[in-house]
C-alpha atoms as a PDB file:
ATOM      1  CA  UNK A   1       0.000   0.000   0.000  1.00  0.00           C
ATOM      2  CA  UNK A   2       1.365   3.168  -0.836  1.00  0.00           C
ATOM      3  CA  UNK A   3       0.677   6.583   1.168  1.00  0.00           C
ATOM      4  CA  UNK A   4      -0.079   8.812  -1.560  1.00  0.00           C
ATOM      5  CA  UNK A   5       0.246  12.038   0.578  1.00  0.00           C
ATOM      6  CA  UNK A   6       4.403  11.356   1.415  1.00  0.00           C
ATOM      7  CA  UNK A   7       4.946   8.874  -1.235  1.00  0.00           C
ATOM      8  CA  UNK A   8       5.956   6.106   0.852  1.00  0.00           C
ATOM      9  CA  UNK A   9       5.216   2.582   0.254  1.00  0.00           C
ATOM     10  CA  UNK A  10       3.819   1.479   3.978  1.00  0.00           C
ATOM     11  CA  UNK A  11       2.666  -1.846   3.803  1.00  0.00           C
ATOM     12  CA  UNK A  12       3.741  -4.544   1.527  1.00  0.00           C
ATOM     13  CA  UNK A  13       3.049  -8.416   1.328  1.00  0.00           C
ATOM     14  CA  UNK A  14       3.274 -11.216  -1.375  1.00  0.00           C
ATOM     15  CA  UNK A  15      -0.272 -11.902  -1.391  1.00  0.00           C
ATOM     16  CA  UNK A  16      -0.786 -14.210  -4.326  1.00  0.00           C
ATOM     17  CA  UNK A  17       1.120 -16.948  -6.809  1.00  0.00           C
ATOM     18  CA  UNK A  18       1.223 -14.878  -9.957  1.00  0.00           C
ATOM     19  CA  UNK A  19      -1.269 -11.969 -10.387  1.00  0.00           C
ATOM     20  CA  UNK A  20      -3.491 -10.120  -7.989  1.00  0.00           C
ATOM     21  CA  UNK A  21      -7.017  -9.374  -9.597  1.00  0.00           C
ATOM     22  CA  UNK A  22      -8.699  -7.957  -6.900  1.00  0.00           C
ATOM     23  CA  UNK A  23      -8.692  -5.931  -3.589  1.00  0.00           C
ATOM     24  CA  UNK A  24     -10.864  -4.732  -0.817  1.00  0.00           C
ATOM     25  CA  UNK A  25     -11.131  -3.147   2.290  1.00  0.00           C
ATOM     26  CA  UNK A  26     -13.065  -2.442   5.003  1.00  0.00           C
ATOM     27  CA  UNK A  27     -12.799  -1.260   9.161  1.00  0.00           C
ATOM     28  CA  UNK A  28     -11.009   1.284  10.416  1.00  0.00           C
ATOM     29  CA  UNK A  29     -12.077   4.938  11.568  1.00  0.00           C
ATOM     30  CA  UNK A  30     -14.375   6.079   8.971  1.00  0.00           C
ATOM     31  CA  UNK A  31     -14.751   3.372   6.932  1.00  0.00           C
ATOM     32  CA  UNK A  32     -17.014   0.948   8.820  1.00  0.00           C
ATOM     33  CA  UNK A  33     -16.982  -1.131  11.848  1.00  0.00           C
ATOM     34  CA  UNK A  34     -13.879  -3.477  12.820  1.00  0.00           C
ATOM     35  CA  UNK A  35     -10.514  -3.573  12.701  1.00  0.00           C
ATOM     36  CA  UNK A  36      -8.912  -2.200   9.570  1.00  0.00           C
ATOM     37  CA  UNK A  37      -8.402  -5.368   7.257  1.00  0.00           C
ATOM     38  CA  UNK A  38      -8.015  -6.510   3.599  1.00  0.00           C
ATOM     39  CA  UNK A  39      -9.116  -8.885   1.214  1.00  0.00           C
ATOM     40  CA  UNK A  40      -7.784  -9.921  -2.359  1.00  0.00           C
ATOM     41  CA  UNK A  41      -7.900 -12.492  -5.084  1.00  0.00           C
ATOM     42  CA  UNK A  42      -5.850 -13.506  -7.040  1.00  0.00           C
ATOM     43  CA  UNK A  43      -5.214 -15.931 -10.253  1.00  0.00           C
ATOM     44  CA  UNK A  44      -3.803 -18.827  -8.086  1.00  0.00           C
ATOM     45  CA  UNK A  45      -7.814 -19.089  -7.364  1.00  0.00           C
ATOM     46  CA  UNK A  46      -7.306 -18.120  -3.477  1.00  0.00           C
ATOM     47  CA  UNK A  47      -8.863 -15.226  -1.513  1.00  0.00           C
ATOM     48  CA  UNK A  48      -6.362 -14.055   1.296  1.00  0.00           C
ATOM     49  CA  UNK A  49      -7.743 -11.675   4.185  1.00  0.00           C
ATOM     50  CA  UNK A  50      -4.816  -9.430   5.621  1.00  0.00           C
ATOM     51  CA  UNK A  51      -4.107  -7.298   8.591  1.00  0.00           C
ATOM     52  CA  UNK A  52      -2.430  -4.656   7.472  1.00  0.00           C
ATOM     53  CA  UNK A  53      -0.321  -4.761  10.705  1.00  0.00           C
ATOM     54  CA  UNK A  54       1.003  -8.150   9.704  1.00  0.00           C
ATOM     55  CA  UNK A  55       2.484  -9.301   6.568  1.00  0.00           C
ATOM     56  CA  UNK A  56       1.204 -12.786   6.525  1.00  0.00           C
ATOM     57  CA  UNK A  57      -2.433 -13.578   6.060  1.00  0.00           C
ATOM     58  CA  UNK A  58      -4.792 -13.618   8.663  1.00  0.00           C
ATOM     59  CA  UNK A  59      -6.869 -16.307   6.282  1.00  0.00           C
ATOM     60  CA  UNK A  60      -6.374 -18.029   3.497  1.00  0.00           C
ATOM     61  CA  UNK A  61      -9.112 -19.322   1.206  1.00  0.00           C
ATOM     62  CA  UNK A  62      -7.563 -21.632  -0.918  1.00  0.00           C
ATOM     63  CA  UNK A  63      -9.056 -24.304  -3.647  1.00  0.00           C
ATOM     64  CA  UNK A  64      -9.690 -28.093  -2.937  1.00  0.00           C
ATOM     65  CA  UNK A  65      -8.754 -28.838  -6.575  1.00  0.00           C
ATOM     66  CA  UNK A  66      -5.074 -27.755  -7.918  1.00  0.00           C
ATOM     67  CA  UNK A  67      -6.367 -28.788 -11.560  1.00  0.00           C
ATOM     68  CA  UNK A  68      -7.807 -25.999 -13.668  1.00  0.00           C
ATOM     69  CA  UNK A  69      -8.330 -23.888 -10.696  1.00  0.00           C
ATOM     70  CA  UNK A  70     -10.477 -20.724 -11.550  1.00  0.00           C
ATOM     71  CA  UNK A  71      -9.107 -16.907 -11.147  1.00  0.00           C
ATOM     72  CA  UNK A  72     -10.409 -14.921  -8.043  1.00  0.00           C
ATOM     73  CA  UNK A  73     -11.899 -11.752 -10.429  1.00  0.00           C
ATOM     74  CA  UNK A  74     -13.681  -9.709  -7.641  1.00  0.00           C
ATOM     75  CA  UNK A  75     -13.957  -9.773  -4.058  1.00  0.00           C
ATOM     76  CA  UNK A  76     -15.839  -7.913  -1.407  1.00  0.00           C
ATOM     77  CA  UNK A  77     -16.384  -7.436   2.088  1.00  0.00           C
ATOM     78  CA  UNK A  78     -20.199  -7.133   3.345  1.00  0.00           C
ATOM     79  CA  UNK A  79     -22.402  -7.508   6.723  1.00  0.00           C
ATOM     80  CA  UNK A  80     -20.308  -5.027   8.131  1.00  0.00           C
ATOM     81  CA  UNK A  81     -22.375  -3.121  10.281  1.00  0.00           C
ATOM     82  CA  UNK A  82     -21.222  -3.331  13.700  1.00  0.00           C
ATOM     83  CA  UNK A  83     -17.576  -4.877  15.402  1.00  0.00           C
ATOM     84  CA  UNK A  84     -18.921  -8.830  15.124  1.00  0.00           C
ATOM     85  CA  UNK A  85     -20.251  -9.580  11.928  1.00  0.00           C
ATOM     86  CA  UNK A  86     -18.160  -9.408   8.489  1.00  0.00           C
ATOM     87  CA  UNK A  87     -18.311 -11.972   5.146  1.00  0.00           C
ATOM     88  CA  UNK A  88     -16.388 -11.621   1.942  1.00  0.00           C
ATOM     89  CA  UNK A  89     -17.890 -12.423  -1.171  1.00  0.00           C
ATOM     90  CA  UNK A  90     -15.725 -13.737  -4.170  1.00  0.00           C
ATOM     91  CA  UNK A  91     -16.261 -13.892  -7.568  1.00  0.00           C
ATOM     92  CA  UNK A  92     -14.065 -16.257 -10.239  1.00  0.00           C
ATOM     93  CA  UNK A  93     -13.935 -16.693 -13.555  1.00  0.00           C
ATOM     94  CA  UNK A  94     -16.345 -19.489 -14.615  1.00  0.00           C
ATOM     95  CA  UNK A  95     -19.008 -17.995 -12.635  1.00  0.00           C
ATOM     96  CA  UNK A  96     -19.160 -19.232  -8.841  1.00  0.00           C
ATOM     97  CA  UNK A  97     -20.207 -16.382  -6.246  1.00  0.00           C
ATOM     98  CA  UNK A  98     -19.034 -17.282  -2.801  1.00  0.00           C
ATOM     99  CA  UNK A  99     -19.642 -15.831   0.659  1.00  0.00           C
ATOM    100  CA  UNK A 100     -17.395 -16.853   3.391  1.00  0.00           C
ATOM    101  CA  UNK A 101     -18.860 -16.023   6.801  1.00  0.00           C
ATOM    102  CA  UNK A 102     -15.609 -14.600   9.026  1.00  0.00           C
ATOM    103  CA  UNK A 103     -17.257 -15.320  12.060  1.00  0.00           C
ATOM    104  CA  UNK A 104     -18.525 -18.787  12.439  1.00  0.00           C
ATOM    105  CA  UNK A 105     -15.708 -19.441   9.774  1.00  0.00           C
ATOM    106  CA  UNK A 106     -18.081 -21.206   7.152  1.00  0.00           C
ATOM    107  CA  UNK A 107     -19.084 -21.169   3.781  1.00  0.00           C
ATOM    108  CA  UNK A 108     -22.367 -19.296   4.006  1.00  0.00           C
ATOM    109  CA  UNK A 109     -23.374 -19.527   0.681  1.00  0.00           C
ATOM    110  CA  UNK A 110     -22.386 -20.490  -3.302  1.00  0.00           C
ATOM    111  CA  UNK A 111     -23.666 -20.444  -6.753  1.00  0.00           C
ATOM    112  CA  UNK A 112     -22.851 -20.446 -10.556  1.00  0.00           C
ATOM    113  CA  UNK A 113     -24.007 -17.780 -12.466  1.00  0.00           C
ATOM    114  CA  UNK A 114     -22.579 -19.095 -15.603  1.00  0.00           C
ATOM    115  CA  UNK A 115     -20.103 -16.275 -16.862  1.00  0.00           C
ATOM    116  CA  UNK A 116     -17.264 -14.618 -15.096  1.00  0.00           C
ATOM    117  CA  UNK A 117     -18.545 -12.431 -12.421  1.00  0.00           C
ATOM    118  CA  UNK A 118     -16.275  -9.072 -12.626  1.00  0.00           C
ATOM    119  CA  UNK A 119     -17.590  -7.296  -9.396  1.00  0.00           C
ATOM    120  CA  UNK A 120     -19.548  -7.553  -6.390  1.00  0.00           C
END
């Protein structure tokens, strides 16, 4: 992440094999509820939530299958109207629409909309 103010890169992390397609954020002072994280996707097919005060992932969606593994186009954080609730939503290439539910940590929901879904 780069400060655009001074210039300065502040935060960095290797957050995907290959490309990154997508990021999000949410928390913080004047941006929601909740601590101040991240979310992206990437091409390697895995969504990766991030603390921006670590450089490892907090969580690390990852595919069951290593074969033909679909690109992570968009992702999304939603439900985040107070401190305990928060899902991410992710959307890949051949279609699937995922929400992850942070705090029971369980799939919530999935579908196929049969094309690429390019945003949430």
């Amino acid at each position: 992440m780069l400060d655009l103010e001074k210039q300065k890169l502040f935060w960095q992390a290797k957050a995907h094999e290959g490309i990154s397609n997508c990021v999000d954020g949410a928390g913080a002072e004047g941006c929601g509820y909740g601590p101040c994280e991240l979310v992206t996707g990437g091409r390697d097919g895995c969504v990766r939530l991030w603390d921006p005060r670590q450089n490892a992932p907090v969580l690390s969606l990852e595919p069951v299958e290593k074969e033909l593994v679909p690109d992570c186009w968009s992702v999304a954080f939603g439900n985040a109207h107070n401190t305990e609730e928060r899902v991410i939503a992710s959307g890949y290439d051949n279609g699937d629409v995922k929400i992850f539910d942070l705090r029971q940590n369980m799939l919530l929901w999935e579908t196929n909309l049969k094309n690429g879904v390019c945003g949430l």
